[in-house]
N, C-alpha and C. Protein backbone atom coordinates (compact mmCIF):
# COMPACT_ATOMS: atom_id res chain seq x y z
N UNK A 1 3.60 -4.03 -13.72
CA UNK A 1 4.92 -3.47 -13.72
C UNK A 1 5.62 -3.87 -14.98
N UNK A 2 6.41 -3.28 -15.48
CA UNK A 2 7.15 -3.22 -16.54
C UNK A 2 8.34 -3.61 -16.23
N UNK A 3 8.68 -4.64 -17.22
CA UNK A 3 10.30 -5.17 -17.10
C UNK A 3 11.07 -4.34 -17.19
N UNK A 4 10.96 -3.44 -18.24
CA UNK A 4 11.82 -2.69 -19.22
C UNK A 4 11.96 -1.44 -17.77
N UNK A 5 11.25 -1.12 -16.68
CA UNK A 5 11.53 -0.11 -15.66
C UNK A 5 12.66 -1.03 -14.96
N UNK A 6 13.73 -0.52 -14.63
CA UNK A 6 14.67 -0.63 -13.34
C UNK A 6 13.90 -0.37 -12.48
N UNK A 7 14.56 -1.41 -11.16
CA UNK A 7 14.62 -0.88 -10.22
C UNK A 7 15.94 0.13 -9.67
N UNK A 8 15.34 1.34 -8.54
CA UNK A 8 16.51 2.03 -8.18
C UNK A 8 17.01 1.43 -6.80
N UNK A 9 18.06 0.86 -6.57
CA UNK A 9 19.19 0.36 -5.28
C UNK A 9 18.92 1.44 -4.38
N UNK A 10 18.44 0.54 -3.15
CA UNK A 10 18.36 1.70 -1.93
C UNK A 10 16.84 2.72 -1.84
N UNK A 11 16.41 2.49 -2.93
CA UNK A 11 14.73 2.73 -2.56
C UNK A 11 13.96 1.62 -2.39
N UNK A 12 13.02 1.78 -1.24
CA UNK A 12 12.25 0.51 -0.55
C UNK A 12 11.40 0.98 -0.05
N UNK A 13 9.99 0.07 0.02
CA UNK A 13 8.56 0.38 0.67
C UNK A 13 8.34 -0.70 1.41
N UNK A 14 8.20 -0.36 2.75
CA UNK A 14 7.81 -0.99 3.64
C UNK A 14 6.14 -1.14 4.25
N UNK A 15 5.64 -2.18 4.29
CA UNK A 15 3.71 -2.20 4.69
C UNK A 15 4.06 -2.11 6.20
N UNK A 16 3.61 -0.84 7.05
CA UNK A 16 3.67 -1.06 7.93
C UNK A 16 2.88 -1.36 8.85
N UNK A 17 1.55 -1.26 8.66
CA UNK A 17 0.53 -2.12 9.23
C UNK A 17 -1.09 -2.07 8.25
N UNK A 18 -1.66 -3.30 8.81
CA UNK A 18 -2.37 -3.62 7.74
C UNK A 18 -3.82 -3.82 9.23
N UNK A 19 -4.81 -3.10 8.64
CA UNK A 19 -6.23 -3.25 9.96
C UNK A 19 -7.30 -3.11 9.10
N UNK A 20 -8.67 -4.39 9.38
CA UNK A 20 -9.21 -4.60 8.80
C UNK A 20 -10.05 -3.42 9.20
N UNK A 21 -11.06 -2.56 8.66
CA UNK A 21 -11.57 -1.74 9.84
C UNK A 21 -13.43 -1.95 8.86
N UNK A 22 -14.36 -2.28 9.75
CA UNK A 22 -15.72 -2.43 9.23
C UNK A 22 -16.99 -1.72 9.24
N UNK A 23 -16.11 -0.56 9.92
CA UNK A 23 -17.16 0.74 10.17
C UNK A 23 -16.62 1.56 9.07
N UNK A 24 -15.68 1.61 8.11
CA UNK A 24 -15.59 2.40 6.80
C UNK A 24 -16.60 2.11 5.99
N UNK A 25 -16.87 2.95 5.06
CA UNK A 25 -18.21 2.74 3.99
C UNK A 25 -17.33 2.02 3.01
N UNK A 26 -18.01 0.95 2.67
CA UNK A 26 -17.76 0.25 1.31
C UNK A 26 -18.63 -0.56 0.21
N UNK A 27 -18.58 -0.59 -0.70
CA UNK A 27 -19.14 -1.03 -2.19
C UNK A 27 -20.15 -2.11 -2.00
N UNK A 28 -20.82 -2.25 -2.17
CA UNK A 28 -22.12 -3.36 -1.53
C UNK A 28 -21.34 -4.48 -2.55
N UNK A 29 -20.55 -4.54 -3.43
CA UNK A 29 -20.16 -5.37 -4.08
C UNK A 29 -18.52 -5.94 -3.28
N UNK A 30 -17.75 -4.79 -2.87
CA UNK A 30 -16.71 -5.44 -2.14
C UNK A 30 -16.54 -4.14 -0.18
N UNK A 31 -17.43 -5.38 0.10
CA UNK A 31 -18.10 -4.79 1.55
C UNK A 31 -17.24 -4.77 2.96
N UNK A 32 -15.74 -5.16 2.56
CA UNK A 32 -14.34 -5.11 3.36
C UNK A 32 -13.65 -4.18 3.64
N UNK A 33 -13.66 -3.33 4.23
CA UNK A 33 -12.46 -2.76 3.70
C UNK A 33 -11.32 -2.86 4.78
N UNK A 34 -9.95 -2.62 4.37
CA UNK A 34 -8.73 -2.30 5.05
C UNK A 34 -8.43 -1.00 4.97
N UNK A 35 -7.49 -0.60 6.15
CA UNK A 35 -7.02 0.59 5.76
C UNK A 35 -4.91 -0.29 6.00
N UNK A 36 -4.52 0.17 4.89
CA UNK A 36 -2.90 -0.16 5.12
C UNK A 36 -1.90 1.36 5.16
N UNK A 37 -0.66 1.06 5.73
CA UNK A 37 0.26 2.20 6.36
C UNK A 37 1.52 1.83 5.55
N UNK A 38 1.67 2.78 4.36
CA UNK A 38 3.38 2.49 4.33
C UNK A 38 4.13 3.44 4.31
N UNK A 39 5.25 3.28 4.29
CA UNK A 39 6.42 4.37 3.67
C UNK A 39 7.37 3.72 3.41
N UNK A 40 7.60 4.46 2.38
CA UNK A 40 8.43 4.77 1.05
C UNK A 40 10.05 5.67 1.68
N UNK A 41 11.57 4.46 1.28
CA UNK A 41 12.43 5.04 1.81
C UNK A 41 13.37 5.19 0.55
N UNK A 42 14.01 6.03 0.62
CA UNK A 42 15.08 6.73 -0.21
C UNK A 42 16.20 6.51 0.34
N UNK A 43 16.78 5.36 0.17
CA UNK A 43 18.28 4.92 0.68
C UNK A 43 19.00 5.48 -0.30
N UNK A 44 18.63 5.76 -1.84
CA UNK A 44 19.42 6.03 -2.64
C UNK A 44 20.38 7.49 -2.56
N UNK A 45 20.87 7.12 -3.68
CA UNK A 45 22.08 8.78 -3.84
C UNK A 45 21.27 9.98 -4.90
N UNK A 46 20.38 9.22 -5.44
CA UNK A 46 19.48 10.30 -5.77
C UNK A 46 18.04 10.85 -5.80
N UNK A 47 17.91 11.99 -5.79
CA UNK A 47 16.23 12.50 -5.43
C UNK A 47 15.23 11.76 -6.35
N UNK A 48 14.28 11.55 -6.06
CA UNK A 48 13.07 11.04 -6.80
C UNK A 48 11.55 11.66 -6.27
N UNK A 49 10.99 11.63 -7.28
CA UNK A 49 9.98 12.31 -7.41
C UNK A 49 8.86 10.74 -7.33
N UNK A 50 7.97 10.67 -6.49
CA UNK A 50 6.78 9.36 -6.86
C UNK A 50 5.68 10.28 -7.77
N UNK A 51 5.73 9.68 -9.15
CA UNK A 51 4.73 10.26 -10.03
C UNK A 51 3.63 9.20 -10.20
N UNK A 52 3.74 7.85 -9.88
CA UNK A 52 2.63 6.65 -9.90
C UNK A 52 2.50 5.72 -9.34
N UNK A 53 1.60 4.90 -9.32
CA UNK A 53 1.23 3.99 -8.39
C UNK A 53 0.55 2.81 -9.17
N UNK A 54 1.11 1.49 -9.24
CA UNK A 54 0.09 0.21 -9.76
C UNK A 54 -0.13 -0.80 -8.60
N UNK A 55 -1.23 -0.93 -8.08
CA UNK A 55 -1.72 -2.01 -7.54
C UNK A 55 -2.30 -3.04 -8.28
N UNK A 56 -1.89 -4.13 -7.03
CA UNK A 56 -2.99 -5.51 -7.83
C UNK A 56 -3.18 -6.32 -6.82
N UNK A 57 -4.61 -5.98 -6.61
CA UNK A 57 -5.13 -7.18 -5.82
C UNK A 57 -6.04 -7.93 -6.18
N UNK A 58 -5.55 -9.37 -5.08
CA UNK A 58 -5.82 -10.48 -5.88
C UNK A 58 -6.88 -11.05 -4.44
N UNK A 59 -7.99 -11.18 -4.86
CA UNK A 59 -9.24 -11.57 -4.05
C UNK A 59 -9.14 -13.44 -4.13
N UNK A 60 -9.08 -13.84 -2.58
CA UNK A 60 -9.58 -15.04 -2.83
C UNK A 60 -10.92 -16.02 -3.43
N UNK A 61 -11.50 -14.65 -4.46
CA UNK A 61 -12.36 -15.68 -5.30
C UNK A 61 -12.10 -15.46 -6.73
N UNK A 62 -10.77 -15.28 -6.57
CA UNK A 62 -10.31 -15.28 -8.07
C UNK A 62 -10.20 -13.92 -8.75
N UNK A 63 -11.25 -13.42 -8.47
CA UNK A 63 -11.05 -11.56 -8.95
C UNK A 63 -9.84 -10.63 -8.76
N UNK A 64 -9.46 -10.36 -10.14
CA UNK A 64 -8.53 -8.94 -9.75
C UNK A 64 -8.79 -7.83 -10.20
N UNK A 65 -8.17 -6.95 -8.99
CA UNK A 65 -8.14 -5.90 -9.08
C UNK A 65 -7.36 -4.95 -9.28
N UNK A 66 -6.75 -4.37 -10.13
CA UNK A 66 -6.06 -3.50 -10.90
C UNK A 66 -6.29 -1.80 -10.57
N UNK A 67 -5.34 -1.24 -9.71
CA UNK A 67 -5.50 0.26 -9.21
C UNK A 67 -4.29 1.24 -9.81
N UNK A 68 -4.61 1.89 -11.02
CA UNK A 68 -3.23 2.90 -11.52
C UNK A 68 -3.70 4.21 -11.36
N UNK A 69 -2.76 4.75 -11.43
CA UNK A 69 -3.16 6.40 -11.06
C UNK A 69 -1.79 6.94 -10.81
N UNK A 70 -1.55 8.25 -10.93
CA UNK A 70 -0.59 9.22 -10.89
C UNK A 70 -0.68 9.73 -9.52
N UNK A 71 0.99 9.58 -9.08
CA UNK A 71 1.05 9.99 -7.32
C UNK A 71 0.59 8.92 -6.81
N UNK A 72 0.40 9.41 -5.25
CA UNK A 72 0.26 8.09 -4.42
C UNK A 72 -0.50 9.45 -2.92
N UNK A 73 -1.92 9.36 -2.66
CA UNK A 73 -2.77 9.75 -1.98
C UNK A 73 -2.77 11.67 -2.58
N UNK A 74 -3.21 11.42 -3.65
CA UNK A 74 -3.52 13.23 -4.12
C UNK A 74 -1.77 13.71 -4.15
N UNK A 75 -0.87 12.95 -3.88
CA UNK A 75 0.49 13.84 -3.54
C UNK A 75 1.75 13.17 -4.75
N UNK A 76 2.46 13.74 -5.30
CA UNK A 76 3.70 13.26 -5.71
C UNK A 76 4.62 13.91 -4.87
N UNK A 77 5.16 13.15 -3.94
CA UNK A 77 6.08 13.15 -3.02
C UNK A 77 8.06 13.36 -3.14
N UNK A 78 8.28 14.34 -3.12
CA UNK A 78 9.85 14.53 -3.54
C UNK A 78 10.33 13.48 -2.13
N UNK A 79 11.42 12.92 -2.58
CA UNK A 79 12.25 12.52 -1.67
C UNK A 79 13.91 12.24 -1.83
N UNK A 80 14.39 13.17 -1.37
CA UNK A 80 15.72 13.65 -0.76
C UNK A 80 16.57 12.18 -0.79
N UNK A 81 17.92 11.72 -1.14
CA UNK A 81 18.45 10.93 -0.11
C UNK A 81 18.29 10.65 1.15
N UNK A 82 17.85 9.48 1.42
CA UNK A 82 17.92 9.23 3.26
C UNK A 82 16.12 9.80 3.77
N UNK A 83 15.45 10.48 2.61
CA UNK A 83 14.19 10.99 3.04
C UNK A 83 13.08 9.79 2.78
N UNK A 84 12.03 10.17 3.95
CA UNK A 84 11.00 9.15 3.53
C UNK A 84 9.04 9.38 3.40
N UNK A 85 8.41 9.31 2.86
CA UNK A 85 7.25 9.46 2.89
C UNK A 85 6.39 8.22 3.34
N UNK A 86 5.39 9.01 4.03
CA UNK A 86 4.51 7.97 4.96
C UNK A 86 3.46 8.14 5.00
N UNK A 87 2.16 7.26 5.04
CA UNK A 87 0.87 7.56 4.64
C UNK A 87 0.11 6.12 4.75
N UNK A 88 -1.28 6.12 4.87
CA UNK A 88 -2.44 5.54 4.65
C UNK A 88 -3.25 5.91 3.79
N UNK A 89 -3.96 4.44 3.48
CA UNK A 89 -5.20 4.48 2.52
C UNK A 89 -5.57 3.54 2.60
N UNK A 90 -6.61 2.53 1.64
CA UNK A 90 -7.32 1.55 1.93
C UNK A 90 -7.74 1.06 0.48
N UNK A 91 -7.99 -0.54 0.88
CA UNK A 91 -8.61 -1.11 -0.10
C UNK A 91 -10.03 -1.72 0.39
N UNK A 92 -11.01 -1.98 -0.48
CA UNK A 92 -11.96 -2.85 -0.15
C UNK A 92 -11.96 -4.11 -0.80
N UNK A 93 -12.52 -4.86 -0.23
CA UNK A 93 -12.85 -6.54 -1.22
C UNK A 93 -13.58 -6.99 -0.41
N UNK A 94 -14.14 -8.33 -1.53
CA UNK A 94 -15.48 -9.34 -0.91
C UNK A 94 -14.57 -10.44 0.01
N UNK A 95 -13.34 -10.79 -0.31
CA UNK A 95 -13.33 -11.55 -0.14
C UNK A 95 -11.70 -11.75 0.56
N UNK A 96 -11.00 -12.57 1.52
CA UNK A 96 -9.60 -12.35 1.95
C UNK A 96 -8.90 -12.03 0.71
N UNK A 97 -7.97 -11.30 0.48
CA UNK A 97 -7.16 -10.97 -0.55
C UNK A 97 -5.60 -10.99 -0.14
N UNK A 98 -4.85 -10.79 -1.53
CA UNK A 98 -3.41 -10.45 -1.58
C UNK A 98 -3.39 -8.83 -1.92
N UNK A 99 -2.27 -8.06 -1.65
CA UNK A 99 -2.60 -6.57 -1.93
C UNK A 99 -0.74 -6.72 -2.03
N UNK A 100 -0.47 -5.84 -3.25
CA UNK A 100 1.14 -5.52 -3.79
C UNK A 100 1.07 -4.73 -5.19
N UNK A 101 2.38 -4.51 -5.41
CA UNK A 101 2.65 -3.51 -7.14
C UNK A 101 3.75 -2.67 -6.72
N UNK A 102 3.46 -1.94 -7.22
CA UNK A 102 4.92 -0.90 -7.36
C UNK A 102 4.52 0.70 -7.35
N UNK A 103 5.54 1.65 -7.37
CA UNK A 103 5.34 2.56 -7.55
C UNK A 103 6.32 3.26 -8.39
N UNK A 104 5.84 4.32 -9.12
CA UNK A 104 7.49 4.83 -10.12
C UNK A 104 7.47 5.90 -10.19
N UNK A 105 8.94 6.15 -9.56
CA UNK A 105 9.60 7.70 -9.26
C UNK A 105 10.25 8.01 -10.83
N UNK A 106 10.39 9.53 -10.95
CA UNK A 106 11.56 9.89 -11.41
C UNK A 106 12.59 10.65 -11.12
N UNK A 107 13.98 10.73 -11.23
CA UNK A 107 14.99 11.74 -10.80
C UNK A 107 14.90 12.83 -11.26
N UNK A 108 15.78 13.92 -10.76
CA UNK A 108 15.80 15.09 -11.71
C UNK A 108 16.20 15.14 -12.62
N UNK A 109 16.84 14.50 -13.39
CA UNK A 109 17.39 14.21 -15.01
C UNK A 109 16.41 13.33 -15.59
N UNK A 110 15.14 12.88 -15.30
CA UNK A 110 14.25 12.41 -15.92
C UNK A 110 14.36 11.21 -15.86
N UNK A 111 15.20 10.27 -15.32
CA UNK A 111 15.37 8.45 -15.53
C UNK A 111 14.05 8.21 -14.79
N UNK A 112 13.50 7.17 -15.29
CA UNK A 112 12.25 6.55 -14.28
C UNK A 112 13.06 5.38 -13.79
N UNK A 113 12.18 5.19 -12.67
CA UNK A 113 13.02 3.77 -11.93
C UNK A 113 11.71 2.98 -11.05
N UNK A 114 11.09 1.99 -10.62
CA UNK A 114 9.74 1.73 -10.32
C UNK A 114 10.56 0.70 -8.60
N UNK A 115 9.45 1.12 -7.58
CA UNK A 115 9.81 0.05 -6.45
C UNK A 115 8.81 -0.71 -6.11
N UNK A 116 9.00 -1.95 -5.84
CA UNK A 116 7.83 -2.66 -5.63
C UNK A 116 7.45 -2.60 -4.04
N UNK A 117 6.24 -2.86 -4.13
CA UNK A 117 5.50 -2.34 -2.49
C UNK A 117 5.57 -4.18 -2.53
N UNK A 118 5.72 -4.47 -1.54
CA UNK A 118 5.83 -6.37 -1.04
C UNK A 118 4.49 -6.25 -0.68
N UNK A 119 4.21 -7.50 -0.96
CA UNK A 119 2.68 -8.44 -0.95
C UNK A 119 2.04 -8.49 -0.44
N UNK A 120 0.95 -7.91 0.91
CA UNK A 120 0.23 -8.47 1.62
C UNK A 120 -0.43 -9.06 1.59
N UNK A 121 -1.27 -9.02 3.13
CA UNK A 121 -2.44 -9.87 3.33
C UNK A 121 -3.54 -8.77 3.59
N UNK A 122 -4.73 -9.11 3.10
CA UNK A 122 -6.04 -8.62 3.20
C UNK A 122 -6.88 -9.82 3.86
N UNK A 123 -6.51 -10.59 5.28
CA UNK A 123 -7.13 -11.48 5.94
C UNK A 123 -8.90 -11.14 6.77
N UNK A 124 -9.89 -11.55 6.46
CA UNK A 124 -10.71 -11.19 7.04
C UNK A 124 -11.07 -12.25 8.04
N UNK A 125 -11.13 -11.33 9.32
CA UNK A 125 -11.60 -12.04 10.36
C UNK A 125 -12.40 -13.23 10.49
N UNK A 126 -12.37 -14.00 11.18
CA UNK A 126 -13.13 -15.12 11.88
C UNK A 126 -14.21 -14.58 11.76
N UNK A 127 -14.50 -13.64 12.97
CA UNK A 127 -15.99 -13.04 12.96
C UNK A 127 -17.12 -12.79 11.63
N UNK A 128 -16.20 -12.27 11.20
CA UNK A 128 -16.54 -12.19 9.67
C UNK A 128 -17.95 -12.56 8.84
């Protein structure tokens, strides 16, 4: 994330649930995966457009992982005052992880403004 991006007052992303799930296909190198649930709220007074997405997760064996890309699941999502977008996707890893970053809208007059998604956990089971 970039200093030099504002944040916009009144836009907020909430993780709303986080499930380890072990019947998804994953990377013989990071053989975990999660699937996580958020949405994205528009408290603000003005429309924004989500044009990107930076993740960073941080594997408890030290490895990071770095996820950028334009939009957020194939979609750049308009959102209205008071509007909100909601969705799943997933990460994989070898190992328990941290999962957070941001995402950055722009208005219709072009200002960018970036919100940070808060930190999780990528805890892998006992069973494990």
């Amino acid at each position: 994330m970039s200093a030099s991006i504002p944040q916009l007052l009144g836009l907020a992303v909430s993780v709303d649930d986080v499930m380890y799930m072990p019947n998804l296909t994953a990377p013989a190198d990071r053989p975990h995966p999660f699937v996580y649930f958020i949405t994205i709220r528009n408290g603000s007074s003005l429309t924004v457009t989500v044009r990107a997405r930076k993740w960073v997760v941080r594997q408890g064996n030290g490895e990071v992982i770095v996820v950028e890309g334009d939009g957020v699941v194939g979609q750049c999502p308009r959102l209205e005052p008071g509007g909100e977008f909601s969705y799943n996707s997933c990460h994989t890893v070898s190992h328990s992880s941290e999962a957070g970053g941001a995402y950055f809208v722009d208005t219709d007059d072009g200002q960018r403004f970036c919100v940070r998604i808060p930190p999780f956990r990528l805890e892998l089971p006992q069973w494990v």
